[in-house]
N, C-alpha and C. Protein backbone atom coordinates (compact mmCIF):
# COMPACT_ATOMS: atom_id res chain seq x y z
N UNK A 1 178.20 87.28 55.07
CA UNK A 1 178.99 88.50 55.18
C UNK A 1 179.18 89.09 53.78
N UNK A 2 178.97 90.38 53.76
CA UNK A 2 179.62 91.03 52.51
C UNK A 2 180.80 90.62 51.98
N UNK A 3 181.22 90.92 50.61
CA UNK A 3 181.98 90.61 50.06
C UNK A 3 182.50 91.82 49.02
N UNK A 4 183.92 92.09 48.97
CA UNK A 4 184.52 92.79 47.94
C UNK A 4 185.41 93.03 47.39
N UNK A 5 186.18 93.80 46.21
CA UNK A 5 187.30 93.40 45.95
C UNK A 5 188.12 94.88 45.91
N UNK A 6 189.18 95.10 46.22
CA UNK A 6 190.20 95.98 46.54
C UNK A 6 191.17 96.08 45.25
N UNK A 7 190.76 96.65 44.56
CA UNK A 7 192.29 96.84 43.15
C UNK A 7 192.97 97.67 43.44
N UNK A 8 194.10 97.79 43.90
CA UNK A 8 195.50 98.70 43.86
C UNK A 8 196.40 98.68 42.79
N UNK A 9 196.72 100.01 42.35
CA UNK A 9 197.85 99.55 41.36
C UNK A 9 197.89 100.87 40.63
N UNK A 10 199.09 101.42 39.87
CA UNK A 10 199.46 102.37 39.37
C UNK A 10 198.21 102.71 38.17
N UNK A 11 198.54 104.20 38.09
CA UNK A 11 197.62 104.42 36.52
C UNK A 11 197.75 103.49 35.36
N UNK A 12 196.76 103.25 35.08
CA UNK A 12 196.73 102.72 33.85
C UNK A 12 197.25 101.17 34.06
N UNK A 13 196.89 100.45 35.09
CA UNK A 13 197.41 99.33 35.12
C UNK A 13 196.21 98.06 35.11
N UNK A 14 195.50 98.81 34.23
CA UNK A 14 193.71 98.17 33.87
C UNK A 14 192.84 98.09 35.21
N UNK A 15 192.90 98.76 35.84
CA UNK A 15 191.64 98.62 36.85
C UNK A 15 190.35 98.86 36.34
N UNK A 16 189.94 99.74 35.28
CA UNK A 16 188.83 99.56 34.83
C UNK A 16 188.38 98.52 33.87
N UNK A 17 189.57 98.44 32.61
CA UNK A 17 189.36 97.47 32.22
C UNK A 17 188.80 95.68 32.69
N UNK A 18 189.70 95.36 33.53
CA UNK A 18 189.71 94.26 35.04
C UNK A 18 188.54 94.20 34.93
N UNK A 19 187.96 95.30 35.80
CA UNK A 19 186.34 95.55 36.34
C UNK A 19 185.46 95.22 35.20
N UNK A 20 185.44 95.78 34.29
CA UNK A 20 184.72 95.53 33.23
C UNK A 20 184.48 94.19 32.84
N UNK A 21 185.35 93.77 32.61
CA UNK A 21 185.67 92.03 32.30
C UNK A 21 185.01 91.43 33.73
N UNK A 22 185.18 91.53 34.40
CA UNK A 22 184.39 90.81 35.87
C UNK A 22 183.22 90.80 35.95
N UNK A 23 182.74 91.99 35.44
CA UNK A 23 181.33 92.30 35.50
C UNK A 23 180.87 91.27 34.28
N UNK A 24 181.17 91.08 33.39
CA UNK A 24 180.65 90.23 32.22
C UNK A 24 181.14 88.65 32.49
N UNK A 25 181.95 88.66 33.81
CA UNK A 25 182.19 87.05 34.37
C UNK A 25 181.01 86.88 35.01
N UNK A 26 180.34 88.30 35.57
CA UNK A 26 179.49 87.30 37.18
C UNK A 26 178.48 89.09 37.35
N UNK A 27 177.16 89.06 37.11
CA UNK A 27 176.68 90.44 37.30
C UNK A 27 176.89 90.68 39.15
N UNK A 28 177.12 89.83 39.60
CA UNK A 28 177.18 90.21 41.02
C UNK A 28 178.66 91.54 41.07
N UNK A 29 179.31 90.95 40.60
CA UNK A 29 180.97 92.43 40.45
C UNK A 29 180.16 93.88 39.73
N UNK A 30 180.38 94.78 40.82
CA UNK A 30 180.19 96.00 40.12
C UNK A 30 180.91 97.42 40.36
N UNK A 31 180.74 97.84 39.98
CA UNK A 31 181.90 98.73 40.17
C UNK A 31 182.07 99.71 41.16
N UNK A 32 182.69 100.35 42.08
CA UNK A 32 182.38 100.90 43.14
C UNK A 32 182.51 102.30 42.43
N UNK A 33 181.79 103.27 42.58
CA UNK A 33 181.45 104.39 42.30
C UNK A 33 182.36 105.72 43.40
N UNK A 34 183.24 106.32 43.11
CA UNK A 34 183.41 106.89 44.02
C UNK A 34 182.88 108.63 44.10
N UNK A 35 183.33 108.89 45.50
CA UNK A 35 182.85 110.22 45.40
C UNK A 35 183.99 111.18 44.64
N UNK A 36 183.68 112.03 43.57
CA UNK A 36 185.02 113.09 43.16
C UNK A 36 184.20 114.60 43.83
N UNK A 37 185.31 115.22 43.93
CA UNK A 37 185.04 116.75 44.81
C UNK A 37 186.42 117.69 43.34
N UNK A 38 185.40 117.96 42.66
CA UNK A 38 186.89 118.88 41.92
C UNK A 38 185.88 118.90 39.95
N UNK A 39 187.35 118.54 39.46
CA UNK A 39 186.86 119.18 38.03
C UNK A 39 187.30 117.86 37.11
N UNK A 40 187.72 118.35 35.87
CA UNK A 40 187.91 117.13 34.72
C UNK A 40 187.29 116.18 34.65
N UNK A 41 187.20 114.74 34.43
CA UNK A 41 186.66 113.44 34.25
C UNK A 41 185.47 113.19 35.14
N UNK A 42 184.14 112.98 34.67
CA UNK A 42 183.12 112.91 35.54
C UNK A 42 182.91 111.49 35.36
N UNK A 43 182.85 110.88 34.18
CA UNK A 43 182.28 108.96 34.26
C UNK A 43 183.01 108.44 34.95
N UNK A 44 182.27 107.77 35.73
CA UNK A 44 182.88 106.71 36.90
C UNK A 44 182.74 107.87 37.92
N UNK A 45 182.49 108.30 38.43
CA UNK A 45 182.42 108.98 39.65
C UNK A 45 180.73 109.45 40.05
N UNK A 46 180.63 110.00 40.97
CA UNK A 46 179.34 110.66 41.89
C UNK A 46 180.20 112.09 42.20
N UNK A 47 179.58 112.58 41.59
CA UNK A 47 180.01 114.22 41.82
C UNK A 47 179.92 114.60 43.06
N UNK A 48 180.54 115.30 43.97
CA UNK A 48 179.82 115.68 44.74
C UNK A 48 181.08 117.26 45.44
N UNK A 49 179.92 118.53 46.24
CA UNK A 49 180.81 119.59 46.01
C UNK A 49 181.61 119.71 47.73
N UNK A 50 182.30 120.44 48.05
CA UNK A 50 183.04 120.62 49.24
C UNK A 50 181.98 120.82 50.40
N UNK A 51 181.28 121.64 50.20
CA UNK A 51 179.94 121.57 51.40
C UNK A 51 179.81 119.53 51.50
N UNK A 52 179.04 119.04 50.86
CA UNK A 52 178.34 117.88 50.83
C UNK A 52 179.99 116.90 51.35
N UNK A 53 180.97 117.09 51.24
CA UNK A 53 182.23 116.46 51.85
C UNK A 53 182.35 116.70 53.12
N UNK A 54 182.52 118.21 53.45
CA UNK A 54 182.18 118.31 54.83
C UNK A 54 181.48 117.60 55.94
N UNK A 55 179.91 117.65 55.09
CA UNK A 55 179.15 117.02 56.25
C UNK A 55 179.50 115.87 56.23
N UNK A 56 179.91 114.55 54.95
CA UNK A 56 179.93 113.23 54.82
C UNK A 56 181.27 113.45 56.56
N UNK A 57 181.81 113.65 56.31
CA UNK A 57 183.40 113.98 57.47
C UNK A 57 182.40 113.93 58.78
N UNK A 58 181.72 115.04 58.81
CA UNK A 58 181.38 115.61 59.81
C UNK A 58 180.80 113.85 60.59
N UNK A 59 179.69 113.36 59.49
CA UNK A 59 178.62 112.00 59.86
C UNK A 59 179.66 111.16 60.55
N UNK A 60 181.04 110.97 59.96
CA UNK A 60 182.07 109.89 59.89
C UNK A 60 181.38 108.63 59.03
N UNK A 61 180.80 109.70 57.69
CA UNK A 61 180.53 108.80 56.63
C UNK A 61 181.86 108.31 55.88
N UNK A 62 183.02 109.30 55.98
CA UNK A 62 184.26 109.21 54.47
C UNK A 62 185.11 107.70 55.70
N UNK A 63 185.66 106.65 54.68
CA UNK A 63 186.10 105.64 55.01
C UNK A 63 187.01 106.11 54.49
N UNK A 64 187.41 106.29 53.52
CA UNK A 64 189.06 106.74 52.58
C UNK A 64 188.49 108.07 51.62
N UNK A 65 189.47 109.46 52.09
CA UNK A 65 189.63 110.24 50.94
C UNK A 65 191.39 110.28 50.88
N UNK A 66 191.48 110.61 49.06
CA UNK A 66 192.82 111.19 48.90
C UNK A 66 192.74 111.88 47.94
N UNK A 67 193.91 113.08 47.85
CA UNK A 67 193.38 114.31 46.92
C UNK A 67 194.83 113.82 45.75
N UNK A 68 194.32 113.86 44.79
CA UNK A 68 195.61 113.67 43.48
C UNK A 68 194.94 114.47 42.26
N UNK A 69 195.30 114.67 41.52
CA UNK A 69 195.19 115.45 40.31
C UNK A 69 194.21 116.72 40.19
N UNK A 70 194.72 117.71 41.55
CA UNK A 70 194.14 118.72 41.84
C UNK A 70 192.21 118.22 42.42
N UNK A 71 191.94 116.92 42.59
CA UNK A 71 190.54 117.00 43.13
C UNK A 71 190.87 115.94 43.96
N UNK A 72 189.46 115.64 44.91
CA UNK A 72 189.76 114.68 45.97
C UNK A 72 188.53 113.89 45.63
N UNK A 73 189.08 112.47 46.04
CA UNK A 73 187.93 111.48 45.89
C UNK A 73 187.88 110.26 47.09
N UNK A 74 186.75 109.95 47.32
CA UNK A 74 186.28 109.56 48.60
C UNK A 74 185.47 108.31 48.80
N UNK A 75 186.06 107.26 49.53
CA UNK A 75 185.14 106.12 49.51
C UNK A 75 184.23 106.07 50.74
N UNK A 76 182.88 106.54 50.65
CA UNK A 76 182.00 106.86 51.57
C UNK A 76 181.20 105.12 52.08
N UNK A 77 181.06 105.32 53.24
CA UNK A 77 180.21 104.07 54.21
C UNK A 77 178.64 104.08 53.08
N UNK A 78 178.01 105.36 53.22
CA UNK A 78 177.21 104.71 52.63
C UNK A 78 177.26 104.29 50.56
N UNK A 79 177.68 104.73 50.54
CA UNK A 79 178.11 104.30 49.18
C UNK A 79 178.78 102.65 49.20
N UNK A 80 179.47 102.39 50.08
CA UNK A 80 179.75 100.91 50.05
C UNK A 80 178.22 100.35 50.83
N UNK A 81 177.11 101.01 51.80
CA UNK A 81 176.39 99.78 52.34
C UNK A 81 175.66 99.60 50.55
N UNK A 82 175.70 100.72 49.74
CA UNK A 82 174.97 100.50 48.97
C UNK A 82 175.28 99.42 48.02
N UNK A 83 176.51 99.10 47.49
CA UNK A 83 177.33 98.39 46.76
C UNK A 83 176.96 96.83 47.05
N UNK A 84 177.22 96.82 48.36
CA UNK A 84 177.19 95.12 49.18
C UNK A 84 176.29 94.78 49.09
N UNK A 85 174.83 96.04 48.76
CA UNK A 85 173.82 95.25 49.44
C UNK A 85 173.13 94.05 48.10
N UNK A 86 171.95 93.38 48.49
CA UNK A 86 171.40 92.45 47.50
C UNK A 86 172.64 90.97 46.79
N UNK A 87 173.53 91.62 47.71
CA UNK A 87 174.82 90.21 47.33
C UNK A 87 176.11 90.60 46.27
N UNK A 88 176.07 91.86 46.04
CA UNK A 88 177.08 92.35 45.00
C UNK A 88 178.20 92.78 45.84
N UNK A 89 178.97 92.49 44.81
CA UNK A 89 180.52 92.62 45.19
C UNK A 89 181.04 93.34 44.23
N UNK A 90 181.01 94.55 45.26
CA UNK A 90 181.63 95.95 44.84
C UNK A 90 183.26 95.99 44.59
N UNK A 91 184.02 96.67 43.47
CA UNK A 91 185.49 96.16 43.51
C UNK A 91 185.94 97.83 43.52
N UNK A 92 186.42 98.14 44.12
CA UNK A 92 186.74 99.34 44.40
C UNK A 92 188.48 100.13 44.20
N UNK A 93 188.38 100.73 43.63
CA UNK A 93 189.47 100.99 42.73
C UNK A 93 190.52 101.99 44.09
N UNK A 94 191.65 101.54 44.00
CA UNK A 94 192.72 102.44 45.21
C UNK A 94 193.73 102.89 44.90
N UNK A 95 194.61 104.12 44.66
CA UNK A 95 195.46 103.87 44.44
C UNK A 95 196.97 104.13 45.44
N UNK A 96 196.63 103.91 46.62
CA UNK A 96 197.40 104.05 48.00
C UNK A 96 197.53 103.08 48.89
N UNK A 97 198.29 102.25 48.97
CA UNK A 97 198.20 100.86 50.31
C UNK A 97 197.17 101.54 51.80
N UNK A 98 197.71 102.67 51.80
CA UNK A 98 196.69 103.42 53.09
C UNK A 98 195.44 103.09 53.02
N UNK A 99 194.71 103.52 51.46
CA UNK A 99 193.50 103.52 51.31
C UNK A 99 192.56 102.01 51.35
N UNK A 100 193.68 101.17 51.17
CA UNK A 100 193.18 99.73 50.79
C UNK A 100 192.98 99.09 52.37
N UNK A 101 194.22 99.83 53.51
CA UNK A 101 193.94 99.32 54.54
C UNK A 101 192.53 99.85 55.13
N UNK A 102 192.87 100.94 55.11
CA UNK A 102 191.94 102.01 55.64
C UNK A 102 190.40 101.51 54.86
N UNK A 103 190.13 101.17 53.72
CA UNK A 103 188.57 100.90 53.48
C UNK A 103 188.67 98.97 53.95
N UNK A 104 189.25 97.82 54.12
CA UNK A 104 189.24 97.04 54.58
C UNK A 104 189.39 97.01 56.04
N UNK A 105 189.99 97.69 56.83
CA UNK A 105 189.68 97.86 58.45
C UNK A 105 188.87 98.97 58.63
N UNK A 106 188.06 99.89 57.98
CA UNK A 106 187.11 101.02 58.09
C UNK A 106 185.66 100.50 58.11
N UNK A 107 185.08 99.19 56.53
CA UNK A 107 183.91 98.12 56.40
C UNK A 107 184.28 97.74 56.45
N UNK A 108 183.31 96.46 57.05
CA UNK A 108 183.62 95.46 57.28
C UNK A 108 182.33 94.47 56.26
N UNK A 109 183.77 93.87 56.00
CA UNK A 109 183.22 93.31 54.64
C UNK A 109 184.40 91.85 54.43
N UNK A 110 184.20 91.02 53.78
CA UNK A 110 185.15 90.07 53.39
C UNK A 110 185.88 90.17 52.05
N UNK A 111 187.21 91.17 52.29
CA UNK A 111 187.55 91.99 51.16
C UNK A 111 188.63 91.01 50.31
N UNK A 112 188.85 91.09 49.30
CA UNK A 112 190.36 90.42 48.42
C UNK A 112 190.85 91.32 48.45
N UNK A 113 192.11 91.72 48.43
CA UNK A 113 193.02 92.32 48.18
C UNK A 113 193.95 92.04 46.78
N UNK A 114 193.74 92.96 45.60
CA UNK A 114 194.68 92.31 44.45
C UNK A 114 195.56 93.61 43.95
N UNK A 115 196.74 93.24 43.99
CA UNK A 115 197.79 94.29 43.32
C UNK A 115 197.70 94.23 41.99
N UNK A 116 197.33 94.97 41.22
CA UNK A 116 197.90 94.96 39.78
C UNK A 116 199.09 95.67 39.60
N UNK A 117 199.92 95.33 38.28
CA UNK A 117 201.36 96.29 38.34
C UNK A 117 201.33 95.84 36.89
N UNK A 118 202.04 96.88 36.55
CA UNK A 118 202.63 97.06 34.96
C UNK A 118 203.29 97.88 34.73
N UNK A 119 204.77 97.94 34.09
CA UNK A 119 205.98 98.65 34.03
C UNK A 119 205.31 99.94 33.63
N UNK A 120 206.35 100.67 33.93
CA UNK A 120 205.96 101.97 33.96
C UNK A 120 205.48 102.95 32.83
N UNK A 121 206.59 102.20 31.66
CA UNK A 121 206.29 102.45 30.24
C UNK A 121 204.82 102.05 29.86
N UNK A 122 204.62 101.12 30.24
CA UNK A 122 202.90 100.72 29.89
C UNK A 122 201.68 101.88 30.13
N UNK A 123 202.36 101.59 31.14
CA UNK A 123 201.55 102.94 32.34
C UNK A 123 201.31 104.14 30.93
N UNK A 124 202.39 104.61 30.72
CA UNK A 124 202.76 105.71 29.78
C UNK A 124 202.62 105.58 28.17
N UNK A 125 202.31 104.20 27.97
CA UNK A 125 202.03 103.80 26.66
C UNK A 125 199.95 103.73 26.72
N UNK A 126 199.65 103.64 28.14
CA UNK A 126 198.15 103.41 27.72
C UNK A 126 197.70 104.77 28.41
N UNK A 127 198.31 105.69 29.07
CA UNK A 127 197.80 106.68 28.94
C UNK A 127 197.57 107.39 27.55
N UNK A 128 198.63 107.82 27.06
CA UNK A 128 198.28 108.55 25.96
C UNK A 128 197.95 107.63 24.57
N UNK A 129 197.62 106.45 24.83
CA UNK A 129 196.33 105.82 23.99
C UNK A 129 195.09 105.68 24.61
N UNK A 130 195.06 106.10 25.57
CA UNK A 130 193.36 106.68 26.11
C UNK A 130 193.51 108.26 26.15
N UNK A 131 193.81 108.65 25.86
CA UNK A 131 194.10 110.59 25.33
C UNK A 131 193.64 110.80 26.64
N UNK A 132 194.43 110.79 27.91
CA UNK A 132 194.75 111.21 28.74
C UNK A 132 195.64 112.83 28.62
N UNK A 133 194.89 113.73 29.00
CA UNK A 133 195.86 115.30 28.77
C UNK A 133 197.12 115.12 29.95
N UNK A 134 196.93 114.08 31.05
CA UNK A 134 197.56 114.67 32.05
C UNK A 134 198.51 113.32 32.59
N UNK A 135 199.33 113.01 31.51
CA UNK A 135 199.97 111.58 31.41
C UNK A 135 201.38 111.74 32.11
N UNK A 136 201.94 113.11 31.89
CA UNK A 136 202.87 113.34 33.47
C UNK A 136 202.84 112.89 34.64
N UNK A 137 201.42 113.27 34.97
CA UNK A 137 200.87 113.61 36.58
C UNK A 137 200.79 111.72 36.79
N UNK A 138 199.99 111.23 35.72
CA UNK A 138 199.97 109.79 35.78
C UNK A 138 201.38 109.41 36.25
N UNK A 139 201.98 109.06 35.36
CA UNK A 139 203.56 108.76 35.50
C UNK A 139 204.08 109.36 36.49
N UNK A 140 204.09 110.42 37.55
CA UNK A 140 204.36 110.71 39.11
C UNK A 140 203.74 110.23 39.95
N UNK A 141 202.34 109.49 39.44
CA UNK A 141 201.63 108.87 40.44
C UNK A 141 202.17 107.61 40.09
N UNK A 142 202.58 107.00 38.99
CA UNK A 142 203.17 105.27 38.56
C UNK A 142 204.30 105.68 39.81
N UNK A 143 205.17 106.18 39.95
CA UNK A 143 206.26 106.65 40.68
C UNK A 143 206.65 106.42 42.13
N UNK A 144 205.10 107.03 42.77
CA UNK A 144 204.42 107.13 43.87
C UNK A 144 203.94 105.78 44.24
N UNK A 145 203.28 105.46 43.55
CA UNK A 145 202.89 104.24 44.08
C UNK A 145 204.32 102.79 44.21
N UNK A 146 205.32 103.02 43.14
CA UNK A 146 206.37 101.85 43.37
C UNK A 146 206.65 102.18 44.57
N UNK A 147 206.88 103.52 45.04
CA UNK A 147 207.93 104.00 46.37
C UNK A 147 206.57 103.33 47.65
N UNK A 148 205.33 103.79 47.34
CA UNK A 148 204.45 103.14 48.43
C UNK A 148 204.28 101.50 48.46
N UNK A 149 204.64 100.86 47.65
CA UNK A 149 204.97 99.26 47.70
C UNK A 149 205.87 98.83 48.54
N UNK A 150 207.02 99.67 48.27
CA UNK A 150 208.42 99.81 48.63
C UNK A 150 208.35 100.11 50.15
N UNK A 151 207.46 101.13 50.56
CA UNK A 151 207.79 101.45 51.60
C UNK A 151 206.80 101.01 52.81
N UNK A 152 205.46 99.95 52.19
CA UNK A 152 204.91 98.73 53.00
C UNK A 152 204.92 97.34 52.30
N UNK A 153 206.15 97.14 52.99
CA UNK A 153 206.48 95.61 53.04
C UNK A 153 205.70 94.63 53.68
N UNK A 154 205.26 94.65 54.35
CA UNK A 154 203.69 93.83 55.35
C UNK A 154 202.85 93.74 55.02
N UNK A 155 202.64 94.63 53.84
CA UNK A 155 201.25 94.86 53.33
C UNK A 155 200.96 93.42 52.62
N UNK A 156 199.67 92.58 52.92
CA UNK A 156 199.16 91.49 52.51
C UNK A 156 198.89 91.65 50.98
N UNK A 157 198.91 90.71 50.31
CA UNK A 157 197.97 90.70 49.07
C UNK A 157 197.52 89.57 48.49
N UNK A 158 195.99 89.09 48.16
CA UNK A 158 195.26 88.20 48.32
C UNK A 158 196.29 87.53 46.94
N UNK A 159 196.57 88.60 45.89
CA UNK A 159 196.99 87.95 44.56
C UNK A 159 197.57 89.13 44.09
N UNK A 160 198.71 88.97 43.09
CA UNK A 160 199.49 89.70 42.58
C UNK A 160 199.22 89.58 41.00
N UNK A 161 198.82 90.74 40.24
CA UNK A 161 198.57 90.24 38.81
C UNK A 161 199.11 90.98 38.17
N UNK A 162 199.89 90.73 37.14
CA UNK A 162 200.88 92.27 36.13
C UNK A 162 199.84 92.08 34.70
N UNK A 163 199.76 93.07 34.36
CA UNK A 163 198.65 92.99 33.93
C UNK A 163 199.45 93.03 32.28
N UNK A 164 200.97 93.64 32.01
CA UNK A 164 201.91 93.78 31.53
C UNK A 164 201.68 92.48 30.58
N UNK A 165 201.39 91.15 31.29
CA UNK A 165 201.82 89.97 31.25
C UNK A 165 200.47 89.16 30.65
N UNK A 166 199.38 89.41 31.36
CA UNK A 166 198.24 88.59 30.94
C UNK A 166 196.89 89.84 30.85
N UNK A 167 196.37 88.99 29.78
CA UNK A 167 195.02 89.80 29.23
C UNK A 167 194.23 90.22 30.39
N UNK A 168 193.15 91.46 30.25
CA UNK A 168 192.33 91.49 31.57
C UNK A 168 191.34 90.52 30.97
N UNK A 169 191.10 89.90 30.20
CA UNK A 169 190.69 88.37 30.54
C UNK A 169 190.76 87.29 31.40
N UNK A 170 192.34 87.05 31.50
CA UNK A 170 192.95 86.31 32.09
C UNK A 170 193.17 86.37 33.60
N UNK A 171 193.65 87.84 33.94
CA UNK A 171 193.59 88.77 34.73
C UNK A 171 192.08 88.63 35.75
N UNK A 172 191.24 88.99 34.97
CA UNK A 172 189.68 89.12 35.70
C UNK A 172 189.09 87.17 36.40
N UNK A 173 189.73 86.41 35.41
CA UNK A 173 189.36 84.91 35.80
C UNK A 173 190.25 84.23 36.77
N UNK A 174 191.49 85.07 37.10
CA UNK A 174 192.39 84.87 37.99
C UNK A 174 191.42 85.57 39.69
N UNK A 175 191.18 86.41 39.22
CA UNK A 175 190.95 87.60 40.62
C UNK A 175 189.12 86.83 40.73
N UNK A 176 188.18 86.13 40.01
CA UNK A 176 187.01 85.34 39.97
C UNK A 176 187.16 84.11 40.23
N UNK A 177 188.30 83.73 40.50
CA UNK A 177 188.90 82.03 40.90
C UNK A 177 189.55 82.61 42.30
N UNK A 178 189.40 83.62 43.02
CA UNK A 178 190.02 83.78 44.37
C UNK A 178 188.66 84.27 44.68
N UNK A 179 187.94 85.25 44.49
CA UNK A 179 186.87 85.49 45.33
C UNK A 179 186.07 84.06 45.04
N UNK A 180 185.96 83.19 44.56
CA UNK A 180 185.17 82.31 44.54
C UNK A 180 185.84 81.05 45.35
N UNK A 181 186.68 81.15 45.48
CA UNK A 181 187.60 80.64 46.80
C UNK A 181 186.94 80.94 48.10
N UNK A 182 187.40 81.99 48.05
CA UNK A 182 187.11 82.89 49.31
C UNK A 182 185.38 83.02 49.73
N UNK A 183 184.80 82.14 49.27
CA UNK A 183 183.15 82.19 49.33
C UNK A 183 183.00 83.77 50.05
């Protein structure tokens, strides 16, 4: 069965970093690519324009979209068969409990689930040391997401990591000692 990993967690609470470090634990971790529909920041994403969203909708290709910082971004079926396939384990970046359910009951895949968290100040201390223009909007989304923790209590999580606390070294060999659990 496929395999993958689910990062949730406020801005700036190293999800790329994480990823990065994983990928240099094990080339099988790679990064899930998502779809963006909008403007600003293109690395790390697959461009793609409102026509080409449509139809993905139309196929019942989109597994998870959500729109935040004026654009919308989308975790498409085929973009994950592509991820899984050849044995890689795609780690796919979320930042909504919805979205984490919604792409783990949407593929089917043998997913981890890992919360990252880091106080809010962090949040706001590593935005604007990655010259982030839009470190407000961040910090309403750090905001957003405590109140969506808050407001699913049921919500499972394979592992809890503050990232506040331990290196994404430490961090990445924690979340590579559970999927390797989890064969």
């Amino acid at each position: 069965m496929e395999r993958g990993i689910l990062l949730y967690g406020p801005p700036a609470s190293g999800k790329d970093t994480i990823t990065s470090v994983l990928a240099g634990l094990d080339r099988r971790y790679v990064p899930f690519t998502r779809l963006k529909i909008g403007t600003g920041r293109t690395h790390g994403y697959r461009m793609a324009s409102r026509r080409e969203l449509e139809q993905l909708e139309a196929r019942g290709e989109v597994v998870y979209r959500n729109d935040r910082y004026g654009n919308t971004y989308v975790v498409d079926r085929t973009g994950l068969r592509e991820a899984t396939s050849a044995g890689q384990v795609p780690v796919v970046h979320l930042g909504q409990v919805t979205g984490v359910r919604a792409v783990a009951d949407g593929f089917t895949a043998r997913w981890c689930r890992v919360l990252l968290w880091c106080r809010r100040e962090t949040t706001e201390q590593r935005s604007i040391g990655r010259g982030d223009v839009d470190t407000s909007a961040r910090l309403e989304a750090w905001d957003a997401t405590e109140r969506d923790v808050a407001d699913n209590p049921g919500m499972e999580w394979d592992l809890l990591v503050h990232t506040d606390d331990l290196s994404p070294q430490e961090a990445a060999a924690r979340i590579h000692a559970m999927v390797s659990r989890a064969g």
